[in-house]
N, C-alpha and C. Protein backbone atom coordinates (compact mmCIF):
# COMPACT_ATOMS: atom_id res chain seq x y z
N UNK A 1 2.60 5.68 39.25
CA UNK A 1 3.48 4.81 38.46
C UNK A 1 2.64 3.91 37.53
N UNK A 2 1.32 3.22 37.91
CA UNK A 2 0.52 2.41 37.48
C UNK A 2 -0.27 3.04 35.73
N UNK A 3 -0.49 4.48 36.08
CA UNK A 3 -1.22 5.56 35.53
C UNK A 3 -0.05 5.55 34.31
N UNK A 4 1.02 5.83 34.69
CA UNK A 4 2.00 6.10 33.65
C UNK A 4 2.13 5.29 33.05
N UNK A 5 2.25 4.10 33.26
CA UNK A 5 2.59 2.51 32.17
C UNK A 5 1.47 2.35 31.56
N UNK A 6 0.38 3.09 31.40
CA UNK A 6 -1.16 2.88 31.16
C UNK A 6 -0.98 3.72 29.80
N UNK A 7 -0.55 5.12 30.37
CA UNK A 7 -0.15 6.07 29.41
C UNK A 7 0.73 5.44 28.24
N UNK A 8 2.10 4.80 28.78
CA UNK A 8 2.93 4.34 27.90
C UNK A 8 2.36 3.32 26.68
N UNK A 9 1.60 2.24 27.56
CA UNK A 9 1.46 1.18 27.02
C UNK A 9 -0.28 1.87 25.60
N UNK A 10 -0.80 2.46 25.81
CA UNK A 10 -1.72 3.26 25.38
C UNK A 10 -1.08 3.96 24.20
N UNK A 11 0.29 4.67 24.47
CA UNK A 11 0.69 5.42 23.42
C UNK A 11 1.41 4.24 22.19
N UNK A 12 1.47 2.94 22.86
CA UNK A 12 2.79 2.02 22.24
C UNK A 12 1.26 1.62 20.92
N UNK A 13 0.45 1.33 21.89
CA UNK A 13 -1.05 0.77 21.12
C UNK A 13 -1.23 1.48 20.16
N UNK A 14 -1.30 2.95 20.00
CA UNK A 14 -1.83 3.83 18.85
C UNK A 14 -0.69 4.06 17.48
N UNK A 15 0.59 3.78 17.97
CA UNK A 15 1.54 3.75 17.31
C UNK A 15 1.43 2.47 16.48
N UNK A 16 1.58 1.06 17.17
CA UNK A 16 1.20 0.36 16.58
C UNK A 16 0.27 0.40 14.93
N UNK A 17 -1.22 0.40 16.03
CA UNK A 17 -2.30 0.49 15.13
C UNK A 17 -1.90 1.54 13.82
N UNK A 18 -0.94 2.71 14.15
CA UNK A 18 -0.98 3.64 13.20
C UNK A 18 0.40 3.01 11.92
N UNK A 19 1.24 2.35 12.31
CA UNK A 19 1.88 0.98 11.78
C UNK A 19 1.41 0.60 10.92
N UNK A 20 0.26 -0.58 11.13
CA UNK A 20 -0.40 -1.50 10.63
C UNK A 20 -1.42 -0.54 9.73
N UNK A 21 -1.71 0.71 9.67
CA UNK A 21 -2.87 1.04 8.79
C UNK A 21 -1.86 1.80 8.14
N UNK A 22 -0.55 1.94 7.81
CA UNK A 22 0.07 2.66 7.30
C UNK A 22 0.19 1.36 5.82
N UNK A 23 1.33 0.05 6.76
CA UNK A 23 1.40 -0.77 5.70
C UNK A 23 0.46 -1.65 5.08
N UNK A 24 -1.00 -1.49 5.56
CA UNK A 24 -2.05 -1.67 4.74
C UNK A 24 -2.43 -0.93 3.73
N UNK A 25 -2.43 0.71 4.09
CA UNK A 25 -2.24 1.62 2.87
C UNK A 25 -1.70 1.71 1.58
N UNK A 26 -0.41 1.01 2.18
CA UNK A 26 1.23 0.74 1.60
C UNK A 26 0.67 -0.04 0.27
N UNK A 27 0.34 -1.72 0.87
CA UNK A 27 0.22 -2.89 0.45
C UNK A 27 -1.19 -2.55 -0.87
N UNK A 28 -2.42 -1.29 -0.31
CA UNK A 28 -3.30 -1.45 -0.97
C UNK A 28 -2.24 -0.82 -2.59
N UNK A 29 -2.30 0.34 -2.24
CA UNK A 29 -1.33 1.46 -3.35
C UNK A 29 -0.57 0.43 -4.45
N UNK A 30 0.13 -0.19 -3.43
CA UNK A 30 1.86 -0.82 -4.48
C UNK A 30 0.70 -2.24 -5.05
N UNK A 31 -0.58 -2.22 -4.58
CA UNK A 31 -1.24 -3.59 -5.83
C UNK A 31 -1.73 -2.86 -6.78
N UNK A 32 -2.98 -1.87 -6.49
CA UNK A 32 -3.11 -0.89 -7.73
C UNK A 32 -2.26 -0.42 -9.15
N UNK A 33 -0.85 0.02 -8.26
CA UNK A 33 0.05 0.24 -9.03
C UNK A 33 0.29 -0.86 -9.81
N UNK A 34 0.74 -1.70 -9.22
CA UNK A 34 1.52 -3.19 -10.14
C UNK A 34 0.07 -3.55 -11.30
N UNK A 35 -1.08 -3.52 -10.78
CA UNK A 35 -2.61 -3.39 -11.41
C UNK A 35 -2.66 -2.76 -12.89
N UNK A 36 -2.13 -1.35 -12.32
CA UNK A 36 -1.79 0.04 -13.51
C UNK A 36 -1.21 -0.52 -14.45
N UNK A 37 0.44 -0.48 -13.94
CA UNK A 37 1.64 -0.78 -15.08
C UNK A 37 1.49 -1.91 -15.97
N UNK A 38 0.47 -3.48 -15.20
CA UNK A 38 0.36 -4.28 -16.06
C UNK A 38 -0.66 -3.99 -16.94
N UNK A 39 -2.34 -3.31 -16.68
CA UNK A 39 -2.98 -2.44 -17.75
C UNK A 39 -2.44 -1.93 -19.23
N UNK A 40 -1.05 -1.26 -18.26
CA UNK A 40 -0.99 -0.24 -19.57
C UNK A 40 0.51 -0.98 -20.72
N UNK A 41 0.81 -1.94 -19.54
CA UNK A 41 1.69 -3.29 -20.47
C UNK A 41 1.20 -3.57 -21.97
N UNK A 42 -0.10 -4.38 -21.55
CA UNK A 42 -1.13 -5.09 -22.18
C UNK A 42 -1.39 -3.70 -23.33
N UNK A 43 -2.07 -3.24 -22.95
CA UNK A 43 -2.32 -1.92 -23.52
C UNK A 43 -1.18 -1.48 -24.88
N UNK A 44 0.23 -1.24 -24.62
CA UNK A 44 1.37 -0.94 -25.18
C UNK A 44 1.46 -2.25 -25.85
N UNK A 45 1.32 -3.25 -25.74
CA UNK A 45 1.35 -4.69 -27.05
C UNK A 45 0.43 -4.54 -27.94
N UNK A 46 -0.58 -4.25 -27.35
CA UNK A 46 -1.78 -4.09 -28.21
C UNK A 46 -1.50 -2.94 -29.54
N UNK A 47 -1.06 -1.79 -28.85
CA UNK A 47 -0.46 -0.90 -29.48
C UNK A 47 0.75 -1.28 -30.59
N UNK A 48 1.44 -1.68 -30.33
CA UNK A 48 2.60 -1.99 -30.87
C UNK A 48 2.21 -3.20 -31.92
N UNK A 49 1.09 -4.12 -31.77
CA UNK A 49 0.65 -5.27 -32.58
C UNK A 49 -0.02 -4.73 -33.69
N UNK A 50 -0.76 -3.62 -33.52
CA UNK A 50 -1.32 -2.67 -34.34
C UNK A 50 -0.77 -1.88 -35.44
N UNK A 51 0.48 -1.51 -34.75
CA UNK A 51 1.45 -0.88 -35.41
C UNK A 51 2.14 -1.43 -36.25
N UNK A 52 2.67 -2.65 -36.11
CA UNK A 52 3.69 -3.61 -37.01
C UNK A 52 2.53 -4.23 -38.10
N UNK A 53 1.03 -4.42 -38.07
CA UNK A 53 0.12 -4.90 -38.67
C UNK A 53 -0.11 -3.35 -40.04
C-alpha cells in the first residue's frame, strides 16, 4: 500500500514538473512572438513613412 502512494505521488510529481515546463515553454514562445509582431510593427511604419515621403 505504502509502495503504491510512492508510485502515485511520483507519477503526480512528473506530471506536475511536465506542467510547469510546458507553461514555461508557453510563456517563453507567446514573448518572442509579441517580440516578432512588435519588430515587424515598427518595421511596417517605417515602411509606410517611406512610402507617403
Amino acid at each position: 500500500m505504502l509502495h503504491q502512494n510512492q508510485v502515485i505521488s511520483s507519477q503526480i510529481n512528473q506530471l506536475a514538473l511536465a506542467v510547469l515546463f510546458g507553461l514555461a515553454g508557453y510563456l517563453l514562445v507567446f514573448k518572442k512572438f509579441c517580440f516578432l509582431s512588435a519588430q515587424i510593427a515598427e518595421h511596417s511604419d517605417q515602411y509606410n513613412q517611406a512610402e507617403v515621403k
